[in-house]
N, C-alpha and C. Protein backbone atom coordinates (compact mmCIF):
# COMPACT_ATOMS: atom_id res chain seq x y z
N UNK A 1 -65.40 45.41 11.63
CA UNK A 1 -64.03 45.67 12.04
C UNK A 1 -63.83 45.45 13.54
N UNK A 2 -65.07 46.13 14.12
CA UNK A 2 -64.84 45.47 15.72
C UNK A 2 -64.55 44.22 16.36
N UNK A 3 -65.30 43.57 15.62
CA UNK A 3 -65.25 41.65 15.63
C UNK A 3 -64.05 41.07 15.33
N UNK A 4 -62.96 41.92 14.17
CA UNK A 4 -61.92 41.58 13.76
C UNK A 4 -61.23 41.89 14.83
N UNK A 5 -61.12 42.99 15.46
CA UNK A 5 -60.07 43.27 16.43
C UNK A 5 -60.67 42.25 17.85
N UNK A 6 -61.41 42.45 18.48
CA UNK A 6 -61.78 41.52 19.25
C UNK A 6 -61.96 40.04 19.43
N UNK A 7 -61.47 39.52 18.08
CA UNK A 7 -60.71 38.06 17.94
C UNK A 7 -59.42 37.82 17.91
N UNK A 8 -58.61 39.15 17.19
CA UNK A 8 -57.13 39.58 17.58
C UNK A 8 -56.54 39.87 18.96
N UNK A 9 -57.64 40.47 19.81
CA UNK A 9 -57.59 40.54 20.96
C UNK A 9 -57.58 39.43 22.32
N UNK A 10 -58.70 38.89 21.63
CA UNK A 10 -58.87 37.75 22.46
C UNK A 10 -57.44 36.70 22.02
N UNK A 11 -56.89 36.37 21.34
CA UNK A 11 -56.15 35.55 20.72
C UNK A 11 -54.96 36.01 21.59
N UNK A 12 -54.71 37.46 21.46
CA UNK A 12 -53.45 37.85 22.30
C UNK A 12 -53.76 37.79 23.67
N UNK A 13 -54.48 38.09 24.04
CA UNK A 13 -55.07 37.98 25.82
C UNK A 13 -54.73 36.87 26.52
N UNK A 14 -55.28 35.55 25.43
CA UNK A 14 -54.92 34.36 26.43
C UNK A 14 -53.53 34.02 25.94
N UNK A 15 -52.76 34.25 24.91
CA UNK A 15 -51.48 33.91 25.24
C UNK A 15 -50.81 34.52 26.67
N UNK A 16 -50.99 36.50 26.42
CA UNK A 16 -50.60 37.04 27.58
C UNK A 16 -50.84 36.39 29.15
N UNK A 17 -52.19 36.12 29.09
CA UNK A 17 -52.59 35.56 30.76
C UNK A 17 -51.62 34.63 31.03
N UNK A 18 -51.55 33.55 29.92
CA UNK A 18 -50.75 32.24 29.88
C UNK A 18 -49.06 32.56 30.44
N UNK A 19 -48.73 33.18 29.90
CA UNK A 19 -47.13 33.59 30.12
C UNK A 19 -47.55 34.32 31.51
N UNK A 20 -48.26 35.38 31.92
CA UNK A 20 -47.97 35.98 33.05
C UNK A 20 -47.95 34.68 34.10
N UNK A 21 -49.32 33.91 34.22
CA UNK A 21 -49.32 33.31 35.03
C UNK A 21 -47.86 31.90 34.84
N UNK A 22 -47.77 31.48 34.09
CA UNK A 22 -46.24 30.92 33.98
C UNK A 22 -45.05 31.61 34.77
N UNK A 23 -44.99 32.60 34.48
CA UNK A 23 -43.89 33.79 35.12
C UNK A 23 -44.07 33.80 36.16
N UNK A 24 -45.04 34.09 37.41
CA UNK A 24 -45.25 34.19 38.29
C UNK A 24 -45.41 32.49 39.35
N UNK A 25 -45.50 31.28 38.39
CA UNK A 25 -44.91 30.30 38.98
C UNK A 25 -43.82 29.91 38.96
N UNK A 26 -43.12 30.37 37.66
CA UNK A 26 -42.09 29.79 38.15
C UNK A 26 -41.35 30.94 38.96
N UNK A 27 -41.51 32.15 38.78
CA UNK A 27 -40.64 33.44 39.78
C UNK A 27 -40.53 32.13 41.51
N UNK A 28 -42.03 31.82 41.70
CA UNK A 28 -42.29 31.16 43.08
C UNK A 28 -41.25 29.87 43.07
N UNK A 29 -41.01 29.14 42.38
CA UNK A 29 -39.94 28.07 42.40
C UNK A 29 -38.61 28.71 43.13
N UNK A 30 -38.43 29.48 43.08
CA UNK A 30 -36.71 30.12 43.69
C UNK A 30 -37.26 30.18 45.50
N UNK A 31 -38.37 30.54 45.71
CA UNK A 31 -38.69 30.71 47.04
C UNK A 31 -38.62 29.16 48.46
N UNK A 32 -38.74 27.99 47.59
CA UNK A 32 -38.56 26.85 47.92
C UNK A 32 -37.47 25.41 47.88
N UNK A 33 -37.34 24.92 48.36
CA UNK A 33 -36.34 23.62 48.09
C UNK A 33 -37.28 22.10 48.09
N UNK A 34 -38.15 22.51 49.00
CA UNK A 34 -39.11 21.53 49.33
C UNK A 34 -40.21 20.83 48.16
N UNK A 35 -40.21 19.43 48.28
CA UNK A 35 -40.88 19.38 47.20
C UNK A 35 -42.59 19.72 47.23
N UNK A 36 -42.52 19.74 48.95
CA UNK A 36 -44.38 20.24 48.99
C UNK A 36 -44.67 21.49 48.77
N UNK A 37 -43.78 22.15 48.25
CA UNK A 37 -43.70 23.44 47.63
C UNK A 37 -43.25 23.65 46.08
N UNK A 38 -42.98 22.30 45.61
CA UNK A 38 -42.36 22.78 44.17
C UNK A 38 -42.89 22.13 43.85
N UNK A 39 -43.36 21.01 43.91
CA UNK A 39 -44.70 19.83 42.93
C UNK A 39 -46.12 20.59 42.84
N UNK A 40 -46.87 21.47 43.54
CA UNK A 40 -47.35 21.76 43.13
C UNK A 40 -47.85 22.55 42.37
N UNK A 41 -46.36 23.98 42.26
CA UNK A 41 -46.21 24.81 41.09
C UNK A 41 -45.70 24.01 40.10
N UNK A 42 -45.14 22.87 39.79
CA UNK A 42 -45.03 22.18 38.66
C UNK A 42 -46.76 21.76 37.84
N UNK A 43 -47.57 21.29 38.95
CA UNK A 43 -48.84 20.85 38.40
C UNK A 43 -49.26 21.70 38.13
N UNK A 44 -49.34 23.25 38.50
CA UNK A 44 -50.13 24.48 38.11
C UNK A 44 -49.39 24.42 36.93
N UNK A 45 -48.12 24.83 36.71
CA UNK A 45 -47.31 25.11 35.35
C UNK A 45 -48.00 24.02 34.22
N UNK A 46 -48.00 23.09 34.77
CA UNK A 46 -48.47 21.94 33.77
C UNK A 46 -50.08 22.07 33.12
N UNK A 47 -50.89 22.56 33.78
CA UNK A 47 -52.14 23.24 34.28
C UNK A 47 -52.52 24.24 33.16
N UNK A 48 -51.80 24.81 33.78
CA UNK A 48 -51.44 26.07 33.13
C UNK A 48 -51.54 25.80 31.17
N UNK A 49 -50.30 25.57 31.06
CA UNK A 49 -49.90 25.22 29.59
C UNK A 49 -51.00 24.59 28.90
N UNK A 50 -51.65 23.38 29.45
CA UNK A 50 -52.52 22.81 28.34
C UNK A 50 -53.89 23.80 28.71
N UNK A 51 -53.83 24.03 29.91
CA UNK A 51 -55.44 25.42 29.42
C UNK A 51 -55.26 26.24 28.53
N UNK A 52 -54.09 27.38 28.40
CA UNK A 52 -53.86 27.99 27.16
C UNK A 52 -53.51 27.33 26.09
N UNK A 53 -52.91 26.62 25.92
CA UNK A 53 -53.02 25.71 24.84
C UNK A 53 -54.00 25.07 23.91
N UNK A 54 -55.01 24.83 24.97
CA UNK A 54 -56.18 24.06 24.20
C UNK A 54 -57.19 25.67 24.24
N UNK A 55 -57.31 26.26 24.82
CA UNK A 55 -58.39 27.60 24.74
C UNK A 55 -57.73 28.46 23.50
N UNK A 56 -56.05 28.48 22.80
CA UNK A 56 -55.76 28.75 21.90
C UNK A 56 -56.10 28.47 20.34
N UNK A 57 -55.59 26.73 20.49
CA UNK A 57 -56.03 25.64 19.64
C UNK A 57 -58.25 26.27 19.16
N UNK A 58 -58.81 25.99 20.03
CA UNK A 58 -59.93 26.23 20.27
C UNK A 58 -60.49 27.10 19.30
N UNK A 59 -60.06 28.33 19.53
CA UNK A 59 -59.96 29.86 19.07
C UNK A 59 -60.23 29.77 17.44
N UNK A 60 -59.75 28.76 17.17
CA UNK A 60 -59.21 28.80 15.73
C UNK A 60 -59.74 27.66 15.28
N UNK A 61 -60.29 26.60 15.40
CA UNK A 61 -60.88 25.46 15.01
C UNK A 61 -62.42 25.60 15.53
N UNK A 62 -62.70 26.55 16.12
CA UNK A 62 -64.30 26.28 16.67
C UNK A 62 -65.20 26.20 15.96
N UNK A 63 -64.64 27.06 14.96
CA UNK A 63 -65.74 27.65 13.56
C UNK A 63 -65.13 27.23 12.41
N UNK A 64 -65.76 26.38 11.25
CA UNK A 64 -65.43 26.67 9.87
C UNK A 64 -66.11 27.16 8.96
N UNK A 65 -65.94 27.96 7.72
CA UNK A 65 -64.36 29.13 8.15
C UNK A 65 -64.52 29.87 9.52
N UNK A 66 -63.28 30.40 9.64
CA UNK A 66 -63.01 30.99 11.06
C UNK A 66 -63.49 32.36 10.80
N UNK A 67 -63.79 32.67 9.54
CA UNK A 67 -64.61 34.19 9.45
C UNK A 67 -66.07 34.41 9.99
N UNK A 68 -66.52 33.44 10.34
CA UNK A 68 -67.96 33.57 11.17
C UNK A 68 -67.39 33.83 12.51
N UNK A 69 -66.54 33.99 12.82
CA UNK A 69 -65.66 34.74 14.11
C UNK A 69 -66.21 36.02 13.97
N UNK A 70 -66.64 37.07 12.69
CA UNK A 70 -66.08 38.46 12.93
C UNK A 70 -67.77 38.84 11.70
N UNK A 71 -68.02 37.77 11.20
CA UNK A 71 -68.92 38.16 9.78
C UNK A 71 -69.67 36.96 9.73
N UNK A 72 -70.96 37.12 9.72
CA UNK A 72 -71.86 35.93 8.97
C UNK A 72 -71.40 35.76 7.88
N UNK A 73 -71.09 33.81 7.99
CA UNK A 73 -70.93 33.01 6.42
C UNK A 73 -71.92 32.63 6.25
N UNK A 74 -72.60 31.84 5.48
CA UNK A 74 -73.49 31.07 5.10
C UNK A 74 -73.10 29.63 5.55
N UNK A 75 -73.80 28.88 5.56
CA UNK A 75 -73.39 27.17 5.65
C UNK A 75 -71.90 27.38 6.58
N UNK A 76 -71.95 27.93 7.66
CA UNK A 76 -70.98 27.81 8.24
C UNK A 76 -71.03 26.82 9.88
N UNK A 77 -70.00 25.99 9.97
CA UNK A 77 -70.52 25.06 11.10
C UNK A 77 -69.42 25.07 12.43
N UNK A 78 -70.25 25.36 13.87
CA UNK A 78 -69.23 25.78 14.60
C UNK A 78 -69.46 24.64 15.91
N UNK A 79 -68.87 24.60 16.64
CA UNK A 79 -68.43 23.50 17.77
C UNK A 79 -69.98 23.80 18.75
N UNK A 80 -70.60 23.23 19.21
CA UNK A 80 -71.68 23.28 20.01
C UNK A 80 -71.22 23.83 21.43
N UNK A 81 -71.93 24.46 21.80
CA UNK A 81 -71.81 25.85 23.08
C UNK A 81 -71.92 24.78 24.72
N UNK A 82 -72.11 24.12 24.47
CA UNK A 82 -72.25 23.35 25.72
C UNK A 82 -71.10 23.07 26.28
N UNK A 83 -69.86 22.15 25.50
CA UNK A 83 -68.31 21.80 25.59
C UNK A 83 -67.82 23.20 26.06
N UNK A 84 -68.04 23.68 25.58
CA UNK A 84 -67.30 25.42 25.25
C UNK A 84 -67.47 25.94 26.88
N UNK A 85 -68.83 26.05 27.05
CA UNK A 85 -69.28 26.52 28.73
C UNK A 85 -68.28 25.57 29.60
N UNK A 86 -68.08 24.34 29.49
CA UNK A 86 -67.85 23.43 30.26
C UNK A 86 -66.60 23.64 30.64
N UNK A 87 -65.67 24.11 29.40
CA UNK A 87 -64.24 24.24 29.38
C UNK A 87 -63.98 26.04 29.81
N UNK A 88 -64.85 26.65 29.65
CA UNK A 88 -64.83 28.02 30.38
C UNK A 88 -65.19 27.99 31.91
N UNK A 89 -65.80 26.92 32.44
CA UNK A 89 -65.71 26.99 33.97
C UNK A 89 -64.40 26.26 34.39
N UNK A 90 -64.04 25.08 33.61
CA UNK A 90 -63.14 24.46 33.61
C UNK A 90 -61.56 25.70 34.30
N UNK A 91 -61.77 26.62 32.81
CA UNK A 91 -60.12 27.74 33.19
C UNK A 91 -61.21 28.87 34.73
N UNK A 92 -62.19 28.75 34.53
CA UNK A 92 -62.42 29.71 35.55
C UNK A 92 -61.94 29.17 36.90
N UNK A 93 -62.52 27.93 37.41
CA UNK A 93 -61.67 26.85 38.57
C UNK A 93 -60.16 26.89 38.55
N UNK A 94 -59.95 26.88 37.50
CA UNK A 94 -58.39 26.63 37.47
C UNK A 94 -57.60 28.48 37.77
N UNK A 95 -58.30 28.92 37.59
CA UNK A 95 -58.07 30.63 37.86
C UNK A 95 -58.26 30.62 39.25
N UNK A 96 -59.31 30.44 39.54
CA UNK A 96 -59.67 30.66 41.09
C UNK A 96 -58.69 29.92 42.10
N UNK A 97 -58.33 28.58 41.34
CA UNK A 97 -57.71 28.16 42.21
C UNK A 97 -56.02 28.61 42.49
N UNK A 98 -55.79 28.68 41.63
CA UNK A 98 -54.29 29.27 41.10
C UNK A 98 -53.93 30.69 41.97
N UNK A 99 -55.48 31.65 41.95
CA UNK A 99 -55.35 33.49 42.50
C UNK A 99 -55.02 33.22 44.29
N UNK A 100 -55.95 32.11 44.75
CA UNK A 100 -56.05 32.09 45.73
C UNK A 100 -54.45 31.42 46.78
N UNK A 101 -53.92 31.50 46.12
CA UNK A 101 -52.45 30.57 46.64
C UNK A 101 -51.45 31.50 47.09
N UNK A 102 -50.87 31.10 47.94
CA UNK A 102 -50.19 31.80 48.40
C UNK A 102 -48.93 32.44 47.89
């Protein structure tokens, strides 16, 4: 049951992160006219969207069935851990870079 909620969890988490950090770029769009100030909250926004997007997508295709999420299946086959690391430093950079802005 823990495993169940902690895939429910995780599932809602990165939508949530996704929208906060959306919200908080575009809140920053009203602060500017300039485009060296608004092109690059457009590329974060843009940024943004396909990281949660694809770490969503992800969530749910990594494993078939998706119940080896929460319960050993048998003959069950899941995405190799290497891609996975790659694309978790991937949103971690993209975090770091995003926190650090003004």
């Amino acid at each position: 049951m823990t495993l169940k909620l902690r895939f429910a969890a995780t599932t809602i988490w990165m939508v949530n992160i996704g929208i906060v950090r959306l919200s908080i770029a575009c809140s920053l769009l009203r602060y500017g006219e300039e485009k060296l100030w608004r092109w690059p909250l457009y590329i974060i926004i843009v940024f943004q969207i396909l990281i949660s997007t694809g770490y969503f997508i992800a969530q749910f295709i990594q494993c078939r069935p998706m119940a080896v999420s929460w319960r050993t299946v048998p003959g069950a086959k899941c995405w190799p851990i290497k891609p996975q690391v790659i694309y978790g430093w991937i949103v971690c950079g993209q975090s770091l870079s995003t926190s650090n802005s003004p």
